[in-house]
PDB file of N, CA and C in Angstrom:
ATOM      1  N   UNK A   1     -12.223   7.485  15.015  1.00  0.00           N
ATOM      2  CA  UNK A   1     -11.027   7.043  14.327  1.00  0.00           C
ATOM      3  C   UNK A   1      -9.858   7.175  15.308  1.00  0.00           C
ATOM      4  N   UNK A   2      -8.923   6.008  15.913  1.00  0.00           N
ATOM      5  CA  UNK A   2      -7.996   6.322  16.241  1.00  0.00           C
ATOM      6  C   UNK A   2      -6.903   6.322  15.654  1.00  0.00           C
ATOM      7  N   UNK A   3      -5.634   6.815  16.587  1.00  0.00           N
ATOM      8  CA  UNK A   3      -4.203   6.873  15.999  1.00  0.00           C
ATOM      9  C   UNK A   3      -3.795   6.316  14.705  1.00  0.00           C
ATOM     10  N   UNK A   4      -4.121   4.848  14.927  1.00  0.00           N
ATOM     11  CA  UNK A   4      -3.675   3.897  13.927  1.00  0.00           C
ATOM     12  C   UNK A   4      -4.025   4.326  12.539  1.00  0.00           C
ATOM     13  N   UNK A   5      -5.459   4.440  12.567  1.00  0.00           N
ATOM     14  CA  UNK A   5      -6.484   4.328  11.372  1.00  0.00           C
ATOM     15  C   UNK A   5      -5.888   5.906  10.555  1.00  0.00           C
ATOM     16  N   UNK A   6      -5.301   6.513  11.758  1.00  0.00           N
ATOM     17  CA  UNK A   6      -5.318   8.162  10.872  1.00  0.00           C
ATOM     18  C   UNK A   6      -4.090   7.397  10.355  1.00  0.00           C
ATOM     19  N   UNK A   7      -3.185   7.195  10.979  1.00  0.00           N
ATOM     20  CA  UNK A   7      -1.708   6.693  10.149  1.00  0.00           C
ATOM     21  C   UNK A   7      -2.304   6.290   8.763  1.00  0.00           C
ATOM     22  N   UNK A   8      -2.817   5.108   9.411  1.00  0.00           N
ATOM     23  CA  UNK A   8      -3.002   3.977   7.778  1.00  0.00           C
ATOM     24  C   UNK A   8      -3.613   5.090   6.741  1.00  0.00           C
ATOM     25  N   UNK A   9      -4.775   6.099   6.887  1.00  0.00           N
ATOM     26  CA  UNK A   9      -4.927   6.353   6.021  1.00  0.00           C
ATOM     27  C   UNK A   9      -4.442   7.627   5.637  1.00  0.00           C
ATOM     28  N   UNK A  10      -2.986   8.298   6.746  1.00  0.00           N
ATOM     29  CA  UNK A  10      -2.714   9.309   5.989  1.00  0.00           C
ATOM     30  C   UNK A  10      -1.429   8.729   5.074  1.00  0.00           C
ATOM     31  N   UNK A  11      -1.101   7.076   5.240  1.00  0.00           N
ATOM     32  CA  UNK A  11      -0.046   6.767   3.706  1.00  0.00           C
ATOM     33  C   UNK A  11      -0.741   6.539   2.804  1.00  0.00           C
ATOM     34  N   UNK A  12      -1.814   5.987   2.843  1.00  0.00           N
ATOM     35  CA  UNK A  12      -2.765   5.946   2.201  1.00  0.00           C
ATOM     36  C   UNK A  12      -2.955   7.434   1.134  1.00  0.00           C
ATOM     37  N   UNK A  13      -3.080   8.238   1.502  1.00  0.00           N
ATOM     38  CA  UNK A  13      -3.232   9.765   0.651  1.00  0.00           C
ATOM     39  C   UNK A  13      -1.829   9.958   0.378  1.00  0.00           C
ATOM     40  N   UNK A  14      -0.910   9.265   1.100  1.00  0.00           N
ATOM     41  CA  UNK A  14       0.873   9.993   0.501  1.00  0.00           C
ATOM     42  C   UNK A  14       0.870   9.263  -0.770  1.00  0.00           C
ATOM     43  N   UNK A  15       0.658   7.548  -0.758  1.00  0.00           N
ATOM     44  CA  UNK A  15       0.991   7.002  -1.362  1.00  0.00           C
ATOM     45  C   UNK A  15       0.256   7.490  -3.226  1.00  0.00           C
ATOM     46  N   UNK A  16      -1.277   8.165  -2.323  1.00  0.00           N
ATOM     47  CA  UNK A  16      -1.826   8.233  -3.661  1.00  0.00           C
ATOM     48  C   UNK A  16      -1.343   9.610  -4.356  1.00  0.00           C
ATOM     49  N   UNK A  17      -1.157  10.830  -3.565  1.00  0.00           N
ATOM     50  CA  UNK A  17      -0.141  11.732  -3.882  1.00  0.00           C
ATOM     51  C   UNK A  17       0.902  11.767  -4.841  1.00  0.00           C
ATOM     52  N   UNK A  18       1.505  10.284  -4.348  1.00  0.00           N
ATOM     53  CA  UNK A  18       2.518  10.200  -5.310  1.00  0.00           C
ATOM     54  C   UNK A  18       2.578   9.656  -6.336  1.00  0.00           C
ATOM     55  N   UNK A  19       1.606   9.025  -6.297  1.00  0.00           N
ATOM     56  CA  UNK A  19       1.854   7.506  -7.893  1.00  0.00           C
ATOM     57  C   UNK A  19       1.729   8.109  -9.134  1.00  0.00           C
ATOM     58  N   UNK A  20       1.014   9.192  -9.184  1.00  0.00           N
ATOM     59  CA  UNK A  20       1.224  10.427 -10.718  1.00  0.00           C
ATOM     60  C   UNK A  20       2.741  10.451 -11.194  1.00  0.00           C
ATOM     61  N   UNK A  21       3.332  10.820 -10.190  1.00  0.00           N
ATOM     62  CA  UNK A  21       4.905  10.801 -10.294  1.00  0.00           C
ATOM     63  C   UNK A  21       5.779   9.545 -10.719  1.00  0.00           C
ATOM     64  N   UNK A  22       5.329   8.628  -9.550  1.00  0.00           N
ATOM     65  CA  UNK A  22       6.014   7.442  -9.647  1.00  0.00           C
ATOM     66  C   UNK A  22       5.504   6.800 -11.244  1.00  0.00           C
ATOM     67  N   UNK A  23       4.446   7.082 -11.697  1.00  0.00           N
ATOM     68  CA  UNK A  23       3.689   6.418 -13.035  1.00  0.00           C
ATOM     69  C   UNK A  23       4.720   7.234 -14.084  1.00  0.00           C
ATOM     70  N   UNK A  24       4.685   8.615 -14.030  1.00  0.00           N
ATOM     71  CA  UNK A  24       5.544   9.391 -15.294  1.00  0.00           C
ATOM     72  C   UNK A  24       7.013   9.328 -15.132  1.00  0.00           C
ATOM     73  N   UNK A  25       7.500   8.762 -13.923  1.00  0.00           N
ATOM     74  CA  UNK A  25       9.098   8.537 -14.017  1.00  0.00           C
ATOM     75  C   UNK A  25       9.556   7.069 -14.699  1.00  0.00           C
ATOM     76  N   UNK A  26       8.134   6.227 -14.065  1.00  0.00           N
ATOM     77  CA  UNK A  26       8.199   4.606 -15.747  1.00  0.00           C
ATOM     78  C   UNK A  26       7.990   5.305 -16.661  1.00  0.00           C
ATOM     79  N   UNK A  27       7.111   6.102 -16.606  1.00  0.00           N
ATOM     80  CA  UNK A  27       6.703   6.014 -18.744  1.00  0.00           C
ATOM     81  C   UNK A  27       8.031   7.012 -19.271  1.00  0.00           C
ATOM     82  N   UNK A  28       9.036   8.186 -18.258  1.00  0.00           N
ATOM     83  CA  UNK A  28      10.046   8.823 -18.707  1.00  0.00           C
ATOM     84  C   UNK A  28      11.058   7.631 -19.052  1.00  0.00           C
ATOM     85  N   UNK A  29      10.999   6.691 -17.848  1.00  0.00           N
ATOM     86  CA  UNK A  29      12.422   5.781 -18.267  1.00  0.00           C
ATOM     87  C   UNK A  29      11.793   4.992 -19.333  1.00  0.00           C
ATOM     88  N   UNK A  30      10.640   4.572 -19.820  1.00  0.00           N
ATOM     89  CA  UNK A  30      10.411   3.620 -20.983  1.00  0.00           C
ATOM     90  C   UNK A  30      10.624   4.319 -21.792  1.00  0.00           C
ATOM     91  N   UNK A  31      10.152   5.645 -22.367  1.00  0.00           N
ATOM     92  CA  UNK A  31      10.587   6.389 -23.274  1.00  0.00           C
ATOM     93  C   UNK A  31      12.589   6.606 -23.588  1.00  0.00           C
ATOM     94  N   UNK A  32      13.075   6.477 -22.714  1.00  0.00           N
ATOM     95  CA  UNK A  32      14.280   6.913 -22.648  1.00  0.00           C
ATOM     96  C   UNK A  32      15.291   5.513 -23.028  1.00  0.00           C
ATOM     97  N   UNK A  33      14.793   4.092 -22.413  1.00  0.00           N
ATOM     98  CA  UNK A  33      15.370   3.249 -22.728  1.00  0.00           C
ATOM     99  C   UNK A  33      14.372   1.924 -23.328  1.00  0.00           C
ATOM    100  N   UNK A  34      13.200   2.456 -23.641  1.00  0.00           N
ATOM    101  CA  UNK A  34      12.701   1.140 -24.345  1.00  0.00           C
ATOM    102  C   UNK A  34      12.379  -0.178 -23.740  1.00  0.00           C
ATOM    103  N   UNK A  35      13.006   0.250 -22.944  1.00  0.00           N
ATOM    104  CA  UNK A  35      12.400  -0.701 -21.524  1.00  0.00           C
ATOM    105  C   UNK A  35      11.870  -0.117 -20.263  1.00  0.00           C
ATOM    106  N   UNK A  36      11.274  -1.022 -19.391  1.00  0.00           N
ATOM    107  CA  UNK A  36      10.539  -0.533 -18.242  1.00  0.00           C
ATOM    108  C   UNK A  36      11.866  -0.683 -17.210  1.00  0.00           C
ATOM    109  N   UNK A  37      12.130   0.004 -16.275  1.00  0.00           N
ATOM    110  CA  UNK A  37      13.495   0.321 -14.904  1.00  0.00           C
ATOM    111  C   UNK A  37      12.421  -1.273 -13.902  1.00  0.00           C
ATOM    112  N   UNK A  38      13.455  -3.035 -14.194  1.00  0.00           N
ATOM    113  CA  UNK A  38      12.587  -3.616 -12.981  1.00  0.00           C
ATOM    114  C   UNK A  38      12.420  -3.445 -11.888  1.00  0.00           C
ATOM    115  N   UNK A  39      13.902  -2.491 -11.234  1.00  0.00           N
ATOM    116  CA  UNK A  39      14.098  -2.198 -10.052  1.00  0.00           C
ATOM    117  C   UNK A  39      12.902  -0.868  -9.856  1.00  0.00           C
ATOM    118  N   UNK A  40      12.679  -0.204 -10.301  1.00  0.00           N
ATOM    119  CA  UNK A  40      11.765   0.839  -9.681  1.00  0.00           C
ATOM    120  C   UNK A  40      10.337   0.448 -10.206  1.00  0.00           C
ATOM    121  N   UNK A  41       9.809  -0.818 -10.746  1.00  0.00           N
ATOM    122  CA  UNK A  41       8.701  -1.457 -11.013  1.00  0.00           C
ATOM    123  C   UNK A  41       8.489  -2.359  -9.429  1.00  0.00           C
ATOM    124  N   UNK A  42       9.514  -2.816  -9.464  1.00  0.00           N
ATOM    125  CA  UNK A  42       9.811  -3.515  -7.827  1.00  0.00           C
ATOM    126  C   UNK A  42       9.349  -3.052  -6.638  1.00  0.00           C
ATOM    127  N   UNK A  43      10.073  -1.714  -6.605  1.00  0.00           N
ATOM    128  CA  UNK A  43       9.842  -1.358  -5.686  1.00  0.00           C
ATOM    129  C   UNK A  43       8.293  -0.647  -5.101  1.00  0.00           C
ATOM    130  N   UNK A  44       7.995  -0.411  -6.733  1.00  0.00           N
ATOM    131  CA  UNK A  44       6.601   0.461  -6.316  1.00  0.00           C
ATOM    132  C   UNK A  44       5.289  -0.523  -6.179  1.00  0.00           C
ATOM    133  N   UNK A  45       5.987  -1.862  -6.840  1.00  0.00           N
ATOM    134  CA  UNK A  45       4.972  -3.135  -6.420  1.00  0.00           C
ATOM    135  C   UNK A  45       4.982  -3.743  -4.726  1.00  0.00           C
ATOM    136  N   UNK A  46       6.304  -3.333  -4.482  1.00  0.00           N
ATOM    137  CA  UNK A  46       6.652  -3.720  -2.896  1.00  0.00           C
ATOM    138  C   UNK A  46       5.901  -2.550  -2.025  1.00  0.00           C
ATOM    139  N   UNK A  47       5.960  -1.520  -2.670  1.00  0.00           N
ATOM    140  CA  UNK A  47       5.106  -0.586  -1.706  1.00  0.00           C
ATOM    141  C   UNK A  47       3.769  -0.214  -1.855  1.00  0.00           C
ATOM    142  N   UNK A  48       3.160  -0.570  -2.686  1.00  0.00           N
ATOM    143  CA  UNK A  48       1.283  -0.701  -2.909  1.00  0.00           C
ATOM    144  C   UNK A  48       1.175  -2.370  -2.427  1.00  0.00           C
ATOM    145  N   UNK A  49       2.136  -3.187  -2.345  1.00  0.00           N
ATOM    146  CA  UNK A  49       1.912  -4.629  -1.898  1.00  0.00           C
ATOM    147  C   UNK A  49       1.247  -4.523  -0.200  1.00  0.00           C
ATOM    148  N   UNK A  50       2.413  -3.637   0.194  1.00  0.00           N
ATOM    149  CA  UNK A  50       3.021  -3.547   1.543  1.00  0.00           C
ATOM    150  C   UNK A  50       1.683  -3.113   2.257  1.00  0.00           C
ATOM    151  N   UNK A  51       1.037  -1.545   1.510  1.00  0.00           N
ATOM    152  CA  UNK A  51      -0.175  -1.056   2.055  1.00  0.00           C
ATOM    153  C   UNK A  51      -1.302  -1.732   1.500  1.00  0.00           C
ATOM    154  N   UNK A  52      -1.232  -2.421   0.864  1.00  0.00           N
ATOM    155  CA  UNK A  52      -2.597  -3.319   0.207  1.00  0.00           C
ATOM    156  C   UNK A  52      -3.039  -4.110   1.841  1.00  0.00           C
ATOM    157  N   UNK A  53      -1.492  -4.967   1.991  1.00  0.00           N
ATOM    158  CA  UNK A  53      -1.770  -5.820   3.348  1.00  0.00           C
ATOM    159  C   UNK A  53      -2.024  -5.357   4.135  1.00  0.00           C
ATOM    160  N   UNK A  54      -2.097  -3.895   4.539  1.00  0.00           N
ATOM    161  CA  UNK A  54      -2.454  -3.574   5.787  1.00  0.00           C
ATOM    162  C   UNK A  54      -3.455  -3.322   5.988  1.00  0.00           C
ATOM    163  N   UNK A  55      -3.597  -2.138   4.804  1.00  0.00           N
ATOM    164  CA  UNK A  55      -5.154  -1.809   4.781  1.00  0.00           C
ATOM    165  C   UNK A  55      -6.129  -3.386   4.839  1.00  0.00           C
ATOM    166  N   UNK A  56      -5.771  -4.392   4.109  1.00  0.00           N
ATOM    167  CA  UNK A  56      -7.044  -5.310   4.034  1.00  0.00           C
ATOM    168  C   UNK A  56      -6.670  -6.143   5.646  1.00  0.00           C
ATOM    169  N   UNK A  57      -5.833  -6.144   6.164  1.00  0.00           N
ATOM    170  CA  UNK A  57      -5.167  -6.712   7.762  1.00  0.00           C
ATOM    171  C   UNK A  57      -6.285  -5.434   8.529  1.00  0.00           C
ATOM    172  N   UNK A  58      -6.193  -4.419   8.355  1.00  0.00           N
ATOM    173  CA  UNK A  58      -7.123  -3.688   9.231  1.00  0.00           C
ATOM    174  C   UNK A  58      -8.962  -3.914   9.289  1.00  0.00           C
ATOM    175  N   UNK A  59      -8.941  -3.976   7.839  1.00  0.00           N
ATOM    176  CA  UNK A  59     -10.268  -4.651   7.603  1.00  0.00           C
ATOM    177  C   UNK A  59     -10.530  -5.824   8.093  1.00  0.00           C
ATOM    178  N   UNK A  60     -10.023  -6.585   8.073  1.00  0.00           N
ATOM    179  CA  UNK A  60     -10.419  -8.134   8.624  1.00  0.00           C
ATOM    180  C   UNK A  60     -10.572  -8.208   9.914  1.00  0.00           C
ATOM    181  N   UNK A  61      -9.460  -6.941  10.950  1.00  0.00           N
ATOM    182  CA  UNK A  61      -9.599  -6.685  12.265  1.00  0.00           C
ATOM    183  C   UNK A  61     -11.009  -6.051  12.727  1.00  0.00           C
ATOM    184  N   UNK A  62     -10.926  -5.205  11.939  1.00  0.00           N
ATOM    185  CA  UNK A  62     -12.808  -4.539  11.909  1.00  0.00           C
ATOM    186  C   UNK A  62     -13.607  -5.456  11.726  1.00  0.00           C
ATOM    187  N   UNK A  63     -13.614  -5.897  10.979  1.00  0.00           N
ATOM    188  CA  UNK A  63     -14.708  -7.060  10.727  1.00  0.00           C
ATOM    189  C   UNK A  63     -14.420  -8.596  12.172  1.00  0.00           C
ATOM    190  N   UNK A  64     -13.505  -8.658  12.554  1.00  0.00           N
ATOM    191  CA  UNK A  64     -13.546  -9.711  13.708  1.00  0.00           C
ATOM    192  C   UNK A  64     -12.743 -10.539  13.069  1.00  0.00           C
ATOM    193  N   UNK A  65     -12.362 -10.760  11.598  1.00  0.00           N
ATOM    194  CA  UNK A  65     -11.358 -11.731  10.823  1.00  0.00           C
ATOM    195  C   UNK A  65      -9.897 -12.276  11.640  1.00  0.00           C
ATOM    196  N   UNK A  66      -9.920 -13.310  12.051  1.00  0.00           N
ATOM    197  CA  UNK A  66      -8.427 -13.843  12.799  1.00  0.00           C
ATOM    198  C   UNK A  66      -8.457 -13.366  14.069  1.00  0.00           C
ATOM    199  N   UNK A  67      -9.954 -12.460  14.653  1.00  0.00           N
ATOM    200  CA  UNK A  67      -9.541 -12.091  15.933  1.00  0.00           C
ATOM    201  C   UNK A  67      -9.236 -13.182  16.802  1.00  0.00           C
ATOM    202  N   UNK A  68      -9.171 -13.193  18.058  1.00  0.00           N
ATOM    203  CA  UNK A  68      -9.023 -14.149  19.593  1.00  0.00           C
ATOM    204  C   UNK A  68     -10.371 -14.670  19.595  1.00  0.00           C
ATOM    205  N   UNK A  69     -10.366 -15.495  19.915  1.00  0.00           N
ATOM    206  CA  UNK A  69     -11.998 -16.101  20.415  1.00  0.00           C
ATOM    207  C   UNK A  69     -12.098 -15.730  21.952  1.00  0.00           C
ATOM    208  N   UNK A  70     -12.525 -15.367  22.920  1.00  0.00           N
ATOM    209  CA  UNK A  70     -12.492 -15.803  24.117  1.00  0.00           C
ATOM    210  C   UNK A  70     -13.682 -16.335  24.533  1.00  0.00           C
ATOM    211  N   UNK A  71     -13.063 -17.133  25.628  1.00  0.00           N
ATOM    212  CA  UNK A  71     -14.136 -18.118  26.363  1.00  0.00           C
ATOM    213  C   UNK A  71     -14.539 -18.427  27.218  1.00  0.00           C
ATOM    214  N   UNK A  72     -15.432 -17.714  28.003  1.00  0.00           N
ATOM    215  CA  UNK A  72     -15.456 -17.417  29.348  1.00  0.00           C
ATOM    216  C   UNK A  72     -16.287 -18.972  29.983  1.00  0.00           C
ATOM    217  N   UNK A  73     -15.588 -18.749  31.394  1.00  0.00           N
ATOM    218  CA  UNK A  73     -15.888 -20.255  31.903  1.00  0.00           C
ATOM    219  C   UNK A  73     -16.363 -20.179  32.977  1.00  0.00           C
TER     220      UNK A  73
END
C-alpha cells in the first residue's frame, strides 16, 4: 500500500467516523424545525460525492481503467 492509498483510505475511516454525527445533527435539526437544514444535506452530499469519485477513480486506476496505452515501436 502506498502513500496515496493510506490517505484515501484514512478519509475514508474519518469520513465514516463521522457520519453518526453528521446523521443525528439532520435528524436534531428535523426535529427542531420540521424540515431537513439543505445547506448541511449539501454539503454532506458534496463530501461522500467527492470521496465516492475518488475512491472509484482509484479503482479504475487499479484495474488499468483510462490508463495510457503505450506503444512500443
Amino acid at each position: 500500500m502506498n502513500d496515496r492509498d493510506r490517505e484515501l483510505l484514512a478519509r475514508l475511516a474519518r469520513v465514516n467516523g463521522n457520519m453518526g454525527a453528521a446523521t443525528l445533527r439532520l435528524m436534531r435539526d428535523l426535529e427542531d424545525s420540521v424540515l431537513l437544514s439543505a445547506d448541511h444535506l449539501r454539503e454532506l452530499g458534496t463530501l461522500l460525492g467527492e470521496l465516492a469519485k475518488d475512491l472509484s477513480a482509484r479503482a479504475d486506476e487499479l484495474d488499468g481503467v483510462g490508463a495510457p496505452v503505450v506503444i512500443d515501436m
